[in-house]
N, C-alpha and C. Protein backbone atom coordinates (compact mmCIF):
# COMPACT_ATOMS: atom_id res chain seq x y z
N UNK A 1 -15.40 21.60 -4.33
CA UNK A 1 -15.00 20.33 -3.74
C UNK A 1 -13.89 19.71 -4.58
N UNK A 2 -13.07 18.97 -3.98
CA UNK A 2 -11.85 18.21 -4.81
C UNK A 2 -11.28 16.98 -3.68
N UNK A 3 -10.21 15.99 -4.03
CA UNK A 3 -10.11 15.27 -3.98
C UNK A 3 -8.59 15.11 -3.85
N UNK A 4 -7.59 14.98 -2.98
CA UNK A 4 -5.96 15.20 -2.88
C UNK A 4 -6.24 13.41 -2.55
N UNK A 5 -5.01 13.02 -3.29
CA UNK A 5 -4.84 11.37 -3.54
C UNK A 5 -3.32 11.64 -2.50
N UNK A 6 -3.25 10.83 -1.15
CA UNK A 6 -2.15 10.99 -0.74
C UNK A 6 -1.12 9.98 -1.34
N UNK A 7 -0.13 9.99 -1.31
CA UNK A 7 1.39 9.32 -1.80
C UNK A 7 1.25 7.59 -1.68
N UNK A 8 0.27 6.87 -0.09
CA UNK A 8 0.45 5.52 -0.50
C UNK A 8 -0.68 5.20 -1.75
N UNK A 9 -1.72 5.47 -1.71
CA UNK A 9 -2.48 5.17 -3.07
C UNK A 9 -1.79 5.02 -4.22
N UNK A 10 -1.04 5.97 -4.80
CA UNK A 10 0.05 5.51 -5.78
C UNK A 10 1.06 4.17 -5.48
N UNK A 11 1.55 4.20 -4.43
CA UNK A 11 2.63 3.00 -3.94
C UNK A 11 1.69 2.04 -4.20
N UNK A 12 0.47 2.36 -3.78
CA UNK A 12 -0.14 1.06 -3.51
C UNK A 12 -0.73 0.25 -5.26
N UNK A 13 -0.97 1.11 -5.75
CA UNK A 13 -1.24 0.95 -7.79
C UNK A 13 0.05 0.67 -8.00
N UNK A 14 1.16 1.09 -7.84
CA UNK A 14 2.55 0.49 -8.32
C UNK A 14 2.57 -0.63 -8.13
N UNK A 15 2.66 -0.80 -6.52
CA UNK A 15 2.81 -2.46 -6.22
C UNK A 15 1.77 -3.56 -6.35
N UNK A 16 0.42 -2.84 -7.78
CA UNK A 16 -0.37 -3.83 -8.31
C UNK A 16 -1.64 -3.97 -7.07
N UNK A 17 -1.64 -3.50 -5.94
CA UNK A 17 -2.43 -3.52 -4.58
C UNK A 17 -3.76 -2.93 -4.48
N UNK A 18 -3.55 -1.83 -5.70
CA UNK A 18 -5.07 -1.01 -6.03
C UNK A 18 -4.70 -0.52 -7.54
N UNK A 19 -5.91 -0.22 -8.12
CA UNK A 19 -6.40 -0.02 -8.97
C UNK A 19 -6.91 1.63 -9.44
N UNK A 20 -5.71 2.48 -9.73
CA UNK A 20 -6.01 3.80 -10.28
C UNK A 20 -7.48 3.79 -10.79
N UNK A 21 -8.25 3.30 -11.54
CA UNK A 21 -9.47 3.40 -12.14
C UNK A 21 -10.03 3.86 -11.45
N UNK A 22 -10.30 2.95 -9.82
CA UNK A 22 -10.81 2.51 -8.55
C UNK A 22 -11.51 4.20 -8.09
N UNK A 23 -10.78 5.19 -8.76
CA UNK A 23 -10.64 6.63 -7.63
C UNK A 23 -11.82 6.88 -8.38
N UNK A 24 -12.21 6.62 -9.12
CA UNK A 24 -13.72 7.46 -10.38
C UNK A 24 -15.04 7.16 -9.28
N UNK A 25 -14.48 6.10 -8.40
CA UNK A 25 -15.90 5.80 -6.94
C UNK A 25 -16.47 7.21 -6.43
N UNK A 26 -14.91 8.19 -6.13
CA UNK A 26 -15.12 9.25 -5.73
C UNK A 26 -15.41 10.49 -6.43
N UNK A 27 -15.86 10.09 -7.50
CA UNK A 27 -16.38 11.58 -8.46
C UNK A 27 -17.08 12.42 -7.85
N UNK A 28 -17.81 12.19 -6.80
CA UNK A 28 -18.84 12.83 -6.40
C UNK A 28 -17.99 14.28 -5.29
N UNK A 29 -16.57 13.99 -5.30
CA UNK A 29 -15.88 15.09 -4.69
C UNK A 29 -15.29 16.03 -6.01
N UNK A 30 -15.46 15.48 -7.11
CA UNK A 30 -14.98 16.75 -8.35
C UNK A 30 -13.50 16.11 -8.69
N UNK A 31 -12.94 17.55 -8.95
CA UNK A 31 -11.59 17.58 -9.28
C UNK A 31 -10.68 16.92 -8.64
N UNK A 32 -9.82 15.63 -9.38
CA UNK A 32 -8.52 15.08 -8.26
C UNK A 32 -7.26 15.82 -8.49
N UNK A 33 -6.53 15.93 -7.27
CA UNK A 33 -5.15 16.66 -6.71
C UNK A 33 -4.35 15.55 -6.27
N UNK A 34 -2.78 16.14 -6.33
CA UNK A 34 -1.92 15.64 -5.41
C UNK A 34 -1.54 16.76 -4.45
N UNK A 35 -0.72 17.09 -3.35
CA UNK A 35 -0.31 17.85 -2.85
C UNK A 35 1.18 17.92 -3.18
N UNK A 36 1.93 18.83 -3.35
CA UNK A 36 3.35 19.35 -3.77
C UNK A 36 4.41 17.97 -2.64
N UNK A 37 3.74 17.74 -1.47
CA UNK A 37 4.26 17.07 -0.70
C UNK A 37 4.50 15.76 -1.15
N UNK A 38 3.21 14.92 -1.88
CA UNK A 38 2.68 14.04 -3.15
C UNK A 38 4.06 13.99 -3.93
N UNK A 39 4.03 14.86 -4.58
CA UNK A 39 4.74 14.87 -5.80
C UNK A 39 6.19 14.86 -5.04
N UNK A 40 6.49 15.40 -4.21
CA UNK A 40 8.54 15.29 -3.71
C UNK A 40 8.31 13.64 -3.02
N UNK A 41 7.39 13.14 -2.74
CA UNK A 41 7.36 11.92 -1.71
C UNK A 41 7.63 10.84 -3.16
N UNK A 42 6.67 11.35 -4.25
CA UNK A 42 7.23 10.06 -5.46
C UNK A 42 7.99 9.98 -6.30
N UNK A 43 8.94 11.48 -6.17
CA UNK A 43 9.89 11.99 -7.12
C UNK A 43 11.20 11.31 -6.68
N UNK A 44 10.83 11.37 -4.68
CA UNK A 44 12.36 10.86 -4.11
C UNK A 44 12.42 9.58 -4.22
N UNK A 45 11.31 8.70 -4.36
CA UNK A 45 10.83 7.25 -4.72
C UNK A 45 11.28 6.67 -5.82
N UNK A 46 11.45 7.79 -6.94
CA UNK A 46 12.36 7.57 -8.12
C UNK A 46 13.74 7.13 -7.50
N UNK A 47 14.89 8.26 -6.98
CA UNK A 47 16.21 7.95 -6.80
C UNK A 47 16.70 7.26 -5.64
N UNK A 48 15.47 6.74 -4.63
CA UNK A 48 15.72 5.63 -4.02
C UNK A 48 15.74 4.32 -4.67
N UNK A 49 15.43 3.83 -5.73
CA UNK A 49 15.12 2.77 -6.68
C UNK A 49 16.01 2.05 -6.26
N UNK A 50 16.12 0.79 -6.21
CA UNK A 50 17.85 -0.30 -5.88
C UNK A 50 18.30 -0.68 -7.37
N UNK A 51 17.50 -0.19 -8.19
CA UNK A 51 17.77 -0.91 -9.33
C UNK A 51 17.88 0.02 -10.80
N UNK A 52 18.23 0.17 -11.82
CA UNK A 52 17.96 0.97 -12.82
C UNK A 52 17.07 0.88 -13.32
N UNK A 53 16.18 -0.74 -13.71
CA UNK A 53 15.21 -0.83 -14.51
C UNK A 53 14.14 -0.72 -13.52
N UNK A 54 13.99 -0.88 -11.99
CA UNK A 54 13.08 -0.22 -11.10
C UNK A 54 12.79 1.50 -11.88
N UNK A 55 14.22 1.96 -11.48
CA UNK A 55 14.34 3.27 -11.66
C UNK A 55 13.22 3.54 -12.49
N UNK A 56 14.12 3.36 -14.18
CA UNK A 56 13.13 3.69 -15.50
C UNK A 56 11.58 3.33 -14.92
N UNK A 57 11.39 2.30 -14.60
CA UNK A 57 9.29 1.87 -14.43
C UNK A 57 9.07 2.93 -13.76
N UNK A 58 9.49 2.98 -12.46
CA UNK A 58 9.21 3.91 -11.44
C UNK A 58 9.32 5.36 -12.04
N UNK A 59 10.01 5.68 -12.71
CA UNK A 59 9.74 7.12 -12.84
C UNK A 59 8.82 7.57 -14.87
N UNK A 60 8.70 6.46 -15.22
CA UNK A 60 7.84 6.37 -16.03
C UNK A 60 6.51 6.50 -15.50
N UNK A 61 6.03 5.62 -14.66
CA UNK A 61 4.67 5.67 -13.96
C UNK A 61 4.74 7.40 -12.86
N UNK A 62 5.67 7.64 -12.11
CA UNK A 62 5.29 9.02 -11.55
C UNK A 62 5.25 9.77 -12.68
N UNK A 63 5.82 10.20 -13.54
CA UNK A 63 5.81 10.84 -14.45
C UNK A 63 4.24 11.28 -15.22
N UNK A 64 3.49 10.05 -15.39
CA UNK A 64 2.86 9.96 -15.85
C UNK A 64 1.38 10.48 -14.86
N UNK A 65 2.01 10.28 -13.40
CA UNK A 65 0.80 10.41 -12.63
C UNK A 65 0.59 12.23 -12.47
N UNK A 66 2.42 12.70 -12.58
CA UNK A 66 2.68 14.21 -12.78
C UNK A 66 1.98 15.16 -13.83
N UNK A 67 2.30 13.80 -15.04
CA UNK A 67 1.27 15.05 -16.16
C UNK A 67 0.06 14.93 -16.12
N UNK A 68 -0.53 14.38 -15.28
CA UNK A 68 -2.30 14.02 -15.17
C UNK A 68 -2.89 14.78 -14.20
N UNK A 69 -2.15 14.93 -12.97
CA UNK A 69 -3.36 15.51 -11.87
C UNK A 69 -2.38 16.39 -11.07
N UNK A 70 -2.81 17.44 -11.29
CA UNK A 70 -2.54 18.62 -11.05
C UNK A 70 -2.32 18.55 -9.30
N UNK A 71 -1.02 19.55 -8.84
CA UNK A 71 -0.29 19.74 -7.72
C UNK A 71 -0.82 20.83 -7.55
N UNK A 72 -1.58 20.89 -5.90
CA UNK A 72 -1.36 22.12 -5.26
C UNK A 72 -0.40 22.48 -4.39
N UNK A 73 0.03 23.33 -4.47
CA UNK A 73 1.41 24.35 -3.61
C UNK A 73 1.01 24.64 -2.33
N UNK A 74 2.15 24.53 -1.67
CA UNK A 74 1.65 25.18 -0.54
C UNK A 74 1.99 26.52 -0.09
N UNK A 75 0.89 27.08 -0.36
CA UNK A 75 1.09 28.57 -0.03
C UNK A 75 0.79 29.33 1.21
N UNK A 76 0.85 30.64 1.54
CA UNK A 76 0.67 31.42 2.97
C UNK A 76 -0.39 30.74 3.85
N UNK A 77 -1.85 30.75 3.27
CA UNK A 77 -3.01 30.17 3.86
C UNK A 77 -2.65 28.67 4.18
N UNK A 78 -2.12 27.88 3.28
CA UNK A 78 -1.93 26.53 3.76
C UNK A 78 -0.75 26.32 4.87
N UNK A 79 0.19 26.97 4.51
CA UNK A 79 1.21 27.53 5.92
C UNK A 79 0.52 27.51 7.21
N UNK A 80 -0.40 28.60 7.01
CA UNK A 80 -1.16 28.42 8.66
C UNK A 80 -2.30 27.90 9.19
N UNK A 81 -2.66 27.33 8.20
CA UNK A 81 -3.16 26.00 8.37
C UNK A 81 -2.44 25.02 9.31
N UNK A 82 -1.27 25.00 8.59
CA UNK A 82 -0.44 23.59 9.17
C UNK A 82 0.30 24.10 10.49
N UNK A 83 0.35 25.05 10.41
CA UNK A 83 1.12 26.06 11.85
C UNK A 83 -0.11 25.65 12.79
N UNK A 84 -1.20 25.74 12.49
CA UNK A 84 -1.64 25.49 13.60
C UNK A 84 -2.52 23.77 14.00
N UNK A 85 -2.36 23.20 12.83
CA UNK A 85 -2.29 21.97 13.00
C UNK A 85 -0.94 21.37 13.86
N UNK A 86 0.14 21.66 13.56
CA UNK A 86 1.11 21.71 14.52
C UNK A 86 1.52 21.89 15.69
N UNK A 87 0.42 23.21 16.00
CA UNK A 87 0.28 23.85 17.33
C UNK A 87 -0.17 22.56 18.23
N UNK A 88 -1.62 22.22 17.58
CA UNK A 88 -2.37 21.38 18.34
C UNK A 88 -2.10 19.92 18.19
N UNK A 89 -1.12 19.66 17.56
CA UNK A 89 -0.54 18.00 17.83
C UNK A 89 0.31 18.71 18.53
N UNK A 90 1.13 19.44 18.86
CA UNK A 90 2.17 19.47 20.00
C UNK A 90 1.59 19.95 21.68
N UNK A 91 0.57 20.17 21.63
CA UNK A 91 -0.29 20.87 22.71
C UNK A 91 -0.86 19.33 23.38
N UNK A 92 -1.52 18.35 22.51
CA UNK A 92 -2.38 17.68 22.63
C UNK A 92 -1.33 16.58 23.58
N UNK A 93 -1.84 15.99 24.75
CA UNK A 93 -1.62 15.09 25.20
C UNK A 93 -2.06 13.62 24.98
N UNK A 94 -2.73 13.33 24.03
CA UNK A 94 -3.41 12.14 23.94
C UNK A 94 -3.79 11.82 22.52
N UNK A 95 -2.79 12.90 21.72
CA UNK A 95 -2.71 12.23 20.17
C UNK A 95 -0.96 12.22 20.24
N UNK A 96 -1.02 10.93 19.10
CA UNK A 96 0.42 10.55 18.93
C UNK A 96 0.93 11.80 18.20
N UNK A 97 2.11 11.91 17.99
CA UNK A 97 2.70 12.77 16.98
C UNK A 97 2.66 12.43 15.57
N UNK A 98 2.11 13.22 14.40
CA UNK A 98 2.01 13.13 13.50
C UNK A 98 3.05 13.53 12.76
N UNK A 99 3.00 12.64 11.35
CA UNK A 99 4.67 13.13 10.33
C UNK A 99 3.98 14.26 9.96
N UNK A 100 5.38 15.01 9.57
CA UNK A 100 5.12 16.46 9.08
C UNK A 100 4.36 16.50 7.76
N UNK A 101 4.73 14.98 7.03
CA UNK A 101 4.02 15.25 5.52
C UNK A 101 2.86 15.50 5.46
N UNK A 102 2.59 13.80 6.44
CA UNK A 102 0.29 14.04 6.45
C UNK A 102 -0.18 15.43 7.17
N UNK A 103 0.71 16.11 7.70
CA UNK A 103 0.31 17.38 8.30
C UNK A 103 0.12 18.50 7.42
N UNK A 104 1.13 18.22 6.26
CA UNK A 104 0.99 19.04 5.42
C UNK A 104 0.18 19.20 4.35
N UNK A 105 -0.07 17.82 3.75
CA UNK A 105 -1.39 16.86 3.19
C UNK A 105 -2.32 17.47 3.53
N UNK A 106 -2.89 16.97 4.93
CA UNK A 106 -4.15 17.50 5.91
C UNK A 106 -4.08 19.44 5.78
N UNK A 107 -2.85 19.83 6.10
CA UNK A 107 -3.84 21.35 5.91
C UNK A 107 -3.36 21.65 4.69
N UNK A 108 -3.14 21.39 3.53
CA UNK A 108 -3.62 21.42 1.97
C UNK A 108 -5.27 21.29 1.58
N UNK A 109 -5.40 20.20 2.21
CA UNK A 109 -6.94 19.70 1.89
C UNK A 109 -8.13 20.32 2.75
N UNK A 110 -7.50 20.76 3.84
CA UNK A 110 -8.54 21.45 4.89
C UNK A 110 -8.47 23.29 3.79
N UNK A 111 -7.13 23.89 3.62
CA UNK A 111 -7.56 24.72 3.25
C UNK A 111 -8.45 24.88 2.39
N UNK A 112 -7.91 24.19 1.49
CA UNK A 112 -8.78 24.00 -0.06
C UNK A 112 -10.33 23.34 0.38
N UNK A 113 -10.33 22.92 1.21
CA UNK A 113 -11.95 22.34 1.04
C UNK A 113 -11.82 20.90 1.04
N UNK A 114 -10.91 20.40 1.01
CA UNK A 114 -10.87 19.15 -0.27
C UNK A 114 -10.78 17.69 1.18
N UNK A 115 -10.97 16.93 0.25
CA UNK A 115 -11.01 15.33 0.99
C UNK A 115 -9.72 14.73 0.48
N UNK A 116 -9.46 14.03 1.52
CA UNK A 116 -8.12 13.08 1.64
C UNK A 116 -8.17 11.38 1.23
N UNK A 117 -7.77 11.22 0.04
CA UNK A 117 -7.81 9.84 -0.18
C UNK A 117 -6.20 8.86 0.25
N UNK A 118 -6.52 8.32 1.06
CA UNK A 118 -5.37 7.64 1.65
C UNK A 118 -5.89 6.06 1.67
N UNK A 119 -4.96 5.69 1.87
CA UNK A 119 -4.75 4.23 2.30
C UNK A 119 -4.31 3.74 4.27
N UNK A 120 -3.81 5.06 4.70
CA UNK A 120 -3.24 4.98 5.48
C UNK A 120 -4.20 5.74 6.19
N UNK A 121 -5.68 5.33 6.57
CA UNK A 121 -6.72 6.64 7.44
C UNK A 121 -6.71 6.43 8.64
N UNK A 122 -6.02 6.45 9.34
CA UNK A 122 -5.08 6.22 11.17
C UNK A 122 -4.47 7.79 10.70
N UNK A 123 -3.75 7.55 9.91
CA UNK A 123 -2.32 8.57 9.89
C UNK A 123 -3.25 10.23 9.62
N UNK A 124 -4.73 10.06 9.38
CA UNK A 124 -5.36 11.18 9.37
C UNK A 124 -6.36 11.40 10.13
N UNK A 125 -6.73 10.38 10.47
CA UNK A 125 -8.04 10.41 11.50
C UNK A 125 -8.16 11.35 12.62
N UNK A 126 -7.41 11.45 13.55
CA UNK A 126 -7.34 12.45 14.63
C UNK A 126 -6.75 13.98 14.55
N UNK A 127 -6.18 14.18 13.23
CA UNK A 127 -6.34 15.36 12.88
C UNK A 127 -7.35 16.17 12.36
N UNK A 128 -7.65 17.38 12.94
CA UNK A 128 -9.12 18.27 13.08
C UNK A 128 -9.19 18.54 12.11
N UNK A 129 -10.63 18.46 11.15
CA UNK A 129 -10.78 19.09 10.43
C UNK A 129 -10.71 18.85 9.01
N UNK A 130 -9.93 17.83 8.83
CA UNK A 130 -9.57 16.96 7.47
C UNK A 130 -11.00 15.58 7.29
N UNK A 131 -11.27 15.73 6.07
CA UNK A 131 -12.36 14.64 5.88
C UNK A 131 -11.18 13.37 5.20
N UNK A 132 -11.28 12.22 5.59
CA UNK A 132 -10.92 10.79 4.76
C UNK A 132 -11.31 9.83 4.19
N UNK A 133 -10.96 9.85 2.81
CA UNK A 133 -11.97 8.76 2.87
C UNK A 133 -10.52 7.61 2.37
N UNK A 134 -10.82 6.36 2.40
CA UNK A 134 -9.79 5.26 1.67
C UNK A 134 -10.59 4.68 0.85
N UNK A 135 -9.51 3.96 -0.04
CA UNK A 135 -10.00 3.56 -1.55
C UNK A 135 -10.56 1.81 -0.82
C-alpha cells in the first residue's frame, strides 16, 4: 500500500492552506509518493514565478519536497493503464473529459496499488478504479 500526494496539496501548504504534517492522518496507507507528473507540475511552478524572490521560496520548498518523497515513473504497465483510462473517458458519454495529468496520476496509483491524496477529489472521482482520499 502507498500513498501519491497529487500537485494541489503542495500548492495548497505553499499558499499556507494546509499543513504538510496533516498527511501522517494517512499512515495507515504506508509509504508516501509523488508521481513524475507531481514533480514536472512543481518544477514548471518554479519558472512560472512573476517574481525572483517568489522564484528562490518556490523552488527552495519544491526542492525540498523532491529530496523527501520519492517519484514514481511512469513506466510500460502504467502506460496502459492510462491508455485505457483514456480509452474509457473518450468512449464514455456522461463523464466530462479529464486532464491528461490526473489521468496520469490516477493510473500511477491504480497500477501501483496506491491511494490518491488530492485536494481536488471531483477531478478523480469518476475515474475507475483509483481510491481518493483529501486532506
Amino acid at each position: 500500500m502507498g500513498l501519491i500526494i497529487d500537485t494541489n496539496v503542495f500548492i495548497d501548504a505553499e499558499n499556507e492552506r494546509f499543513d504538510l504534517s496533516r498527511i501522517n492522518r494517512f499512515s495507515h496507507y504506508g509509504e508516501v509518493y509523488i508521481s513524475v507528473v507531481t514533480m514536472s507540475e512543481l518544477l514548471t511552478g518554479i519558472h512560472i514565478a512573476k517574481s525572483t524572490h517568489e522564484r528562490v521560496k518556490r523552488s527552495a520548498f519544491v526542492e525540498n519536497i523532491l529530496s523527501h518523497i520519492p517519484a514514481l515513473s511512469i513506466n510500460e504497465e502504467v502506460a496502459r493503464t492510462y491508455a485505457e483510462l483514456c480509452a474509457y473517458m473518450m468512449k464514455s458519454k456522461s463523464i466530462l473529459k479529464r486532464n491528461a495529468h490526473d489521468l496520469q496520476i490516477a493510473a500511477t496509483a491504480i497500477t501501483y496499488g496506491y491511494a490518491v491524496l488530492t485536494s481536488n477529489k471531483v477531478d478523480f472521482q469518476k475515474i475507475p478504479g483509483v481510491i481518493v482520499e483529501s486532506p
